[in-house]
C-alpha atoms as a PDB file:
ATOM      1  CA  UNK A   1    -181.347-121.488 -79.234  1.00  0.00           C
ATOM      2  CA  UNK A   2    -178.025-121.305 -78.693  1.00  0.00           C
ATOM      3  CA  UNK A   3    -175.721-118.650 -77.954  1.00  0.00           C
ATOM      4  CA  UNK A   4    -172.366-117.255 -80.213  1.00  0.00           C
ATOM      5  CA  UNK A   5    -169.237-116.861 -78.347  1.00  0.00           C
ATOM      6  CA  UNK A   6    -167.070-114.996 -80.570  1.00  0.00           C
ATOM      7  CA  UNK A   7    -168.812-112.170 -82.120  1.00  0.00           C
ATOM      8  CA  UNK A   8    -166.717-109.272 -82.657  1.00  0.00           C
ATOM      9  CA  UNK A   9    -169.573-106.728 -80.987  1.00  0.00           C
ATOM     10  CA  UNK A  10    -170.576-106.813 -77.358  1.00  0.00           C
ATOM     11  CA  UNK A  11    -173.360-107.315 -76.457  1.00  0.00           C
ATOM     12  CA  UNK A  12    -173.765-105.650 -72.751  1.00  0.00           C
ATOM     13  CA  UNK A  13    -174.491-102.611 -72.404  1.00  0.00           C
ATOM     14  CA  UNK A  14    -173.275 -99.872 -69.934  1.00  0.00           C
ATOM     15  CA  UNK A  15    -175.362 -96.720 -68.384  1.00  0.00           C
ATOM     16  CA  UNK A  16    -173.496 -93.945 -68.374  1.00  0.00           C
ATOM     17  CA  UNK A  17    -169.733 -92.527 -69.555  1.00  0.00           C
ATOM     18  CA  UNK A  18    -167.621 -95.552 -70.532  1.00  0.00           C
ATOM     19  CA  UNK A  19    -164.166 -95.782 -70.791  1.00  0.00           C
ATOM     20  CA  UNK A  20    -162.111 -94.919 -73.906  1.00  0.00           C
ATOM     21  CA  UNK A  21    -160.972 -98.495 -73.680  1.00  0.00           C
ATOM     22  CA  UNK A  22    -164.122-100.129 -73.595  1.00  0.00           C
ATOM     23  CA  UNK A  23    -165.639 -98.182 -76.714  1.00  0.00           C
ATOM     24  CA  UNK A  24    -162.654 -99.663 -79.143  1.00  0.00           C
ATOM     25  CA  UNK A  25    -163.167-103.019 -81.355  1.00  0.00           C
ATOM     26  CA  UNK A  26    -161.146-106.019 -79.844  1.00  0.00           C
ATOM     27  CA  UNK A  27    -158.869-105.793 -83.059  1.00  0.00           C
ATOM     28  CA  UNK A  28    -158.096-102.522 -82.197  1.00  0.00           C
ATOM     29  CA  UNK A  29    -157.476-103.043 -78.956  1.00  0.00           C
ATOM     30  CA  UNK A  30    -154.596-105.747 -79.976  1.00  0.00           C
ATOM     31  CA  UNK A  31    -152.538-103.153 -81.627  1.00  0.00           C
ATOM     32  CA  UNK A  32    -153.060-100.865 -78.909  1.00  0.00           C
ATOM     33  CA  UNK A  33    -152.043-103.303 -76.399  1.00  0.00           C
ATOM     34  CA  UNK A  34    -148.804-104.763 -78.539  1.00  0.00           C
ATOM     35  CA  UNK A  35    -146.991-101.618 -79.584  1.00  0.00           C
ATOM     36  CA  UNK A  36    -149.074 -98.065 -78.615  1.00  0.00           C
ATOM     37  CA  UNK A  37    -149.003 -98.741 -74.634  1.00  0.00           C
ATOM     38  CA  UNK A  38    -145.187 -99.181 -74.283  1.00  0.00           C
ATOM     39  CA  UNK A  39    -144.713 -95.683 -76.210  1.00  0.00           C
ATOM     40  CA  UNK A  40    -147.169 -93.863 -74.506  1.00  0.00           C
ATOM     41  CA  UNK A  41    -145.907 -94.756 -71.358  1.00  0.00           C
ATOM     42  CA  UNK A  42    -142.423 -94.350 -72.108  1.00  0.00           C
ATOM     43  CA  UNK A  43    -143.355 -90.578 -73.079  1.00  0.00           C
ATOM     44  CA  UNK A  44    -145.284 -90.407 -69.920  1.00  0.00           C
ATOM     45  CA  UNK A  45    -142.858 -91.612 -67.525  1.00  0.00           C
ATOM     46  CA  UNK A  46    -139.748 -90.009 -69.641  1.00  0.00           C
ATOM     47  CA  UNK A  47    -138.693 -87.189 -66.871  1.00  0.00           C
ATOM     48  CA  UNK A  48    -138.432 -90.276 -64.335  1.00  0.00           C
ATOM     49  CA  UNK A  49    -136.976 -92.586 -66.590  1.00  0.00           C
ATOM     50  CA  UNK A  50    -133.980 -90.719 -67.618  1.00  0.00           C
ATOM     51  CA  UNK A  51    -133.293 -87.966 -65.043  1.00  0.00           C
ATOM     52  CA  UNK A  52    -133.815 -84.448 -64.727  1.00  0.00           C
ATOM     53  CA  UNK A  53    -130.159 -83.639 -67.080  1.00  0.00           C
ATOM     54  CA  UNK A  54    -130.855 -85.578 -69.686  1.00  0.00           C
ATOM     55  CA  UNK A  55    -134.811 -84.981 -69.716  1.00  0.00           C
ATOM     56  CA  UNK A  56    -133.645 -81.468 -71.180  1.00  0.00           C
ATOM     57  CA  UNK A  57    -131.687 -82.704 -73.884  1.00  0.00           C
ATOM     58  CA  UNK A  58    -133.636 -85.972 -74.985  1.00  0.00           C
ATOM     59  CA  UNK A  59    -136.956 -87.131 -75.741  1.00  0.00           C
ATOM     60  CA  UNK A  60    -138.427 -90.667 -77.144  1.00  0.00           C
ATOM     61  CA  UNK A  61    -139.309 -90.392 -81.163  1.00  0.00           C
ATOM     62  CA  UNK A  62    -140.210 -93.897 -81.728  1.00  0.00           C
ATOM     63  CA  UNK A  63    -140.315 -97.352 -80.276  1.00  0.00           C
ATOM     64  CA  UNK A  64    -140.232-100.682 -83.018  1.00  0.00           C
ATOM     65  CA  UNK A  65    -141.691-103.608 -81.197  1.00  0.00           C
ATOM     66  CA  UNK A  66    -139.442-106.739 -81.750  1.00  0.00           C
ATOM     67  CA  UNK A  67    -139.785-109.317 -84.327  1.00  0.00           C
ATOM     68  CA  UNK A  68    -138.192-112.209 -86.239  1.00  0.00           C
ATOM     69  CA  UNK A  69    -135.679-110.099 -88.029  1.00  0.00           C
ATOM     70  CA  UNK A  70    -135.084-107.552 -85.034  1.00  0.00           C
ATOM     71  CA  UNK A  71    -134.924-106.804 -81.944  1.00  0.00           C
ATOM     72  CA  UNK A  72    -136.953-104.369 -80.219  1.00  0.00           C
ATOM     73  CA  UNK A  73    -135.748-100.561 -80.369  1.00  0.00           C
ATOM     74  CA  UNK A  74    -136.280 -97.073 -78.669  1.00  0.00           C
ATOM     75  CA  UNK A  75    -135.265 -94.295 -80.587  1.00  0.00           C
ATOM     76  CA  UNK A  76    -134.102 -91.255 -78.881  1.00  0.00           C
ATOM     77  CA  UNK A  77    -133.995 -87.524 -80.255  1.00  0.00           C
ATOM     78  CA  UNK A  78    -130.389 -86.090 -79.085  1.00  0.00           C
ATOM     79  CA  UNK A  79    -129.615 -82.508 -79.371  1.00  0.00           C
ATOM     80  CA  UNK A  80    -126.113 -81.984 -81.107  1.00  0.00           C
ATOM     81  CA  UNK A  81    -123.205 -81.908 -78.616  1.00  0.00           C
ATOM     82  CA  UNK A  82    -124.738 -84.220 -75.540  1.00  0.00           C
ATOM     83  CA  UNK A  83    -124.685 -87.966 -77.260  1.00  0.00           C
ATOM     84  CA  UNK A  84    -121.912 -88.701 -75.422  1.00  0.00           C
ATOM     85  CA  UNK A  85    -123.509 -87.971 -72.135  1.00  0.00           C
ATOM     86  CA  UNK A  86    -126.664 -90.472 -73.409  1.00  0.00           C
ATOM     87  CA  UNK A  87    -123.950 -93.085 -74.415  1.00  0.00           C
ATOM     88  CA  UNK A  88    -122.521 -93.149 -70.715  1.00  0.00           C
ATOM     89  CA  UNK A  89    -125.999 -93.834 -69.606  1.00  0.00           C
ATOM     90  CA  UNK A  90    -127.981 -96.112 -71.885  1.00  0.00           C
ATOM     91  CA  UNK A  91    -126.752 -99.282 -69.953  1.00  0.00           C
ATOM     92  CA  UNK A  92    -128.898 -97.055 -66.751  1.00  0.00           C
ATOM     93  CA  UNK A  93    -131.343 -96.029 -69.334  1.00  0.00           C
ATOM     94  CA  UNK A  94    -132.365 -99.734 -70.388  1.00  0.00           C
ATOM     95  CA  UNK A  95    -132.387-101.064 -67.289  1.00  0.00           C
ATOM     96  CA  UNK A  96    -134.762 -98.440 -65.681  1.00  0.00           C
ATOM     97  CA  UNK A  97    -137.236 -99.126 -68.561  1.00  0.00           C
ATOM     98  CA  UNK A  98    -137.145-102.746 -68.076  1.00  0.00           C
ATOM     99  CA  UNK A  99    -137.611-102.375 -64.532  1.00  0.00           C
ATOM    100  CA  UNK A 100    -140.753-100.064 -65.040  1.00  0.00           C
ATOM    101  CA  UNK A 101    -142.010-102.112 -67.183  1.00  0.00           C
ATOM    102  CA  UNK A 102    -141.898-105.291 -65.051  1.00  0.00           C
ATOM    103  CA  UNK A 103    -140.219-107.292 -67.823  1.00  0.00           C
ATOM    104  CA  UNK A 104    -137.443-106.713 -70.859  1.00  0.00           C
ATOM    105  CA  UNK A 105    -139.170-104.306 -73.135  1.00  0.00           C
ATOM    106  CA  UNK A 106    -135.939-102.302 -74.800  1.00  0.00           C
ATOM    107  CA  UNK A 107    -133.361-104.378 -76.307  1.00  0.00           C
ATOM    108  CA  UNK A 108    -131.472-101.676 -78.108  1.00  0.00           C
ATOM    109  CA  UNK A 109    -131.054 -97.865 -77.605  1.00  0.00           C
ATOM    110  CA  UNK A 110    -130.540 -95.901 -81.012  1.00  0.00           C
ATOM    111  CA  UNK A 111    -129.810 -91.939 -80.780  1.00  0.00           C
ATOM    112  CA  UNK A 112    -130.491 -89.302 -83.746  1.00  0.00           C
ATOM    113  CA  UNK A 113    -129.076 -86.052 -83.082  1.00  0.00           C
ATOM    114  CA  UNK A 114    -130.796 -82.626 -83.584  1.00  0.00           C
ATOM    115  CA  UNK A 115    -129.227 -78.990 -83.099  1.00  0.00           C
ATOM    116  CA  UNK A 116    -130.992 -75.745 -82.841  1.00  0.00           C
ATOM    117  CA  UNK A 117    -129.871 -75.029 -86.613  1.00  0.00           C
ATOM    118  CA  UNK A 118    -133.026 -76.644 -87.757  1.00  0.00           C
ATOM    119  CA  UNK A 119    -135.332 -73.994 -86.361  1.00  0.00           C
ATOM    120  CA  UNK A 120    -133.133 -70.709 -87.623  1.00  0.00           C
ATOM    121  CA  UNK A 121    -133.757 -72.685 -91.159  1.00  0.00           C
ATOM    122  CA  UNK A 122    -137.736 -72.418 -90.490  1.00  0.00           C
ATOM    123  CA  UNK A 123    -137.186 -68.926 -89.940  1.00  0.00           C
ATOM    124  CA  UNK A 124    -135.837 -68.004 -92.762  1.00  0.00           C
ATOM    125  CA  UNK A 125    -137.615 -69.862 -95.020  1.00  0.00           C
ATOM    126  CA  UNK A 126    -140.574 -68.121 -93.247  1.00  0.00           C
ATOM    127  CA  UNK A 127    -139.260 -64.071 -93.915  1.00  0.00           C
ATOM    128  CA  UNK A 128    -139.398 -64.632 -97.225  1.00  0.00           C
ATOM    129  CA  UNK A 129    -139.519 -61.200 -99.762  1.00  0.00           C
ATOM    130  CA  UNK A 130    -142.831 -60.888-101.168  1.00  0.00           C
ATOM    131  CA  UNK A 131    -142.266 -62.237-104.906  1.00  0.00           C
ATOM    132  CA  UNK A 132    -144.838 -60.732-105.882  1.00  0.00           C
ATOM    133  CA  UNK A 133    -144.381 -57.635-109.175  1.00  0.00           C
ATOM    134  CA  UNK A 134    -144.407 -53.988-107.302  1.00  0.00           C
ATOM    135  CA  UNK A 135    -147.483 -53.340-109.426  1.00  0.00           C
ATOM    136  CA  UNK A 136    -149.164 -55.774-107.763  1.00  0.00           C
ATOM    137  CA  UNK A 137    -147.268 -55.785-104.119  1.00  0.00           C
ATOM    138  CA  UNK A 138    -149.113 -51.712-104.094  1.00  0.00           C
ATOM    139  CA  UNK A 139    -152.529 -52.762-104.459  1.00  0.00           C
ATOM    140  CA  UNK A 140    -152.434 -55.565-102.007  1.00  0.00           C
ATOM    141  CA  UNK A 141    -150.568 -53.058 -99.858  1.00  0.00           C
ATOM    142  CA  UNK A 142    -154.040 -51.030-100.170  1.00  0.00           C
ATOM    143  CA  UNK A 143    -155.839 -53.602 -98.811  1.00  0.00           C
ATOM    144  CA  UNK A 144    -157.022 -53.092 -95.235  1.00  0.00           C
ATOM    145  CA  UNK A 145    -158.167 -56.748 -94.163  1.00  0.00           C
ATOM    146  CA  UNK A 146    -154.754 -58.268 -92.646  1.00  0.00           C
ATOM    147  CA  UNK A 147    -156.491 -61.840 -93.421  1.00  0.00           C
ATOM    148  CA  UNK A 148    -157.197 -61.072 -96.976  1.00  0.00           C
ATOM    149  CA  UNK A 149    -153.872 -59.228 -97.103  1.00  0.00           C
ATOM    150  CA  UNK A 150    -151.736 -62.404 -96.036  1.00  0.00           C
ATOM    151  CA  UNK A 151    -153.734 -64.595 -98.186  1.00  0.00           C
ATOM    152  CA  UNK A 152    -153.285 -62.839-101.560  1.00  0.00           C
ATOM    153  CA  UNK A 153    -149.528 -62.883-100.698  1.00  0.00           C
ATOM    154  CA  UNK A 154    -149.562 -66.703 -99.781  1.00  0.00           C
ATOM    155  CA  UNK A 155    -150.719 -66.781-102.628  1.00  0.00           C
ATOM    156  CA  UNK A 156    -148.808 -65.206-105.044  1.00  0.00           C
ATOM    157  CA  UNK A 157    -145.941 -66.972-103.468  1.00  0.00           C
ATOM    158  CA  UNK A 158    -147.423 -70.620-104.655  1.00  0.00           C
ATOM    159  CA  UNK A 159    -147.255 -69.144-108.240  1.00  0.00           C
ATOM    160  CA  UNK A 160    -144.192 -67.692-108.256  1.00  0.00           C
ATOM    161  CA  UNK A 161    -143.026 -71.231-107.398  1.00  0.00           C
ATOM    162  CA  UNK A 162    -145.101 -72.968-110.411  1.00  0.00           C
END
């Protein structure tokens, strides 16, 4: 009888908790280890990697693994007004990556800028009037049941929309 090599399900078994790791299929495992590890890390180890200053005004979105049309690229979440302070120190930045990493992993910084204008536009859209007729808006106002109150409003907002 003789015995397969490469099947794709393992055939120990372990007693007890086992890893995370362990429980994954080997394809998986490839795509974890290629492009997911160097992003989690990087958000891990952000505070360290860039400094206290500019941990409060940047954080890692995204990281695009290198291939034969590109090179391999960290982008970074700016708020508005500090870019230039990220600019002076992506050379520092790159190098401190690489050097936590134990080998060139970052080729090329790229910075998107965000400002605090995006939230106050979430809260307006949020205090929205009711659109609902005043015929209506005075029975729901009867309704005791905040849950079932905030529903039927949701919901008349939807159709108003339609």
């Amino acid at each position: 009888m003789s015995y397969k090599n490469n099947i794709k399900q393992r055939n120990s078994s372990f007693q007890g908790l086992r890893s995370f790791k362990d429980t994954l299929p080997t394809s998986v495992k490839k795509v974890i280890n290629k492009k997911g590890h160097i992003y989690s890390e990087t958000l891990n180890n952000w505070k360290y990697i860039v400094g206290d200053n500019l941990f409060k005004i940047c954080y890692p979105k995204s990281f695009k693994n290198s291939n034969r049309f590109g090179v391999s690229t960290l982008l970074v979440m700016v708020k508005r007004g500090h870019e230039i302070d990220l600019e002076y120190s992506k050379k520092e930045i790159m190098d401190k990556m690489n050097s936590f990493f134990g080998y060139p992993v970052v080729e090329k910084l790229k910075f998107i800028s965000f400002g605090d204008d995006q939230n106050t536009l979430y809260s307006e859209k949020s205090k929205q009037i009711n659109v609902t007729n005043k015929k209506y808006q005075n029975k729901i106002n009867d309704i005791k049941n905040d849950k079932i109150k905030k529903s039927l409003i949701e919901l008349t907002k939807v159709f108003k929309q339609k």
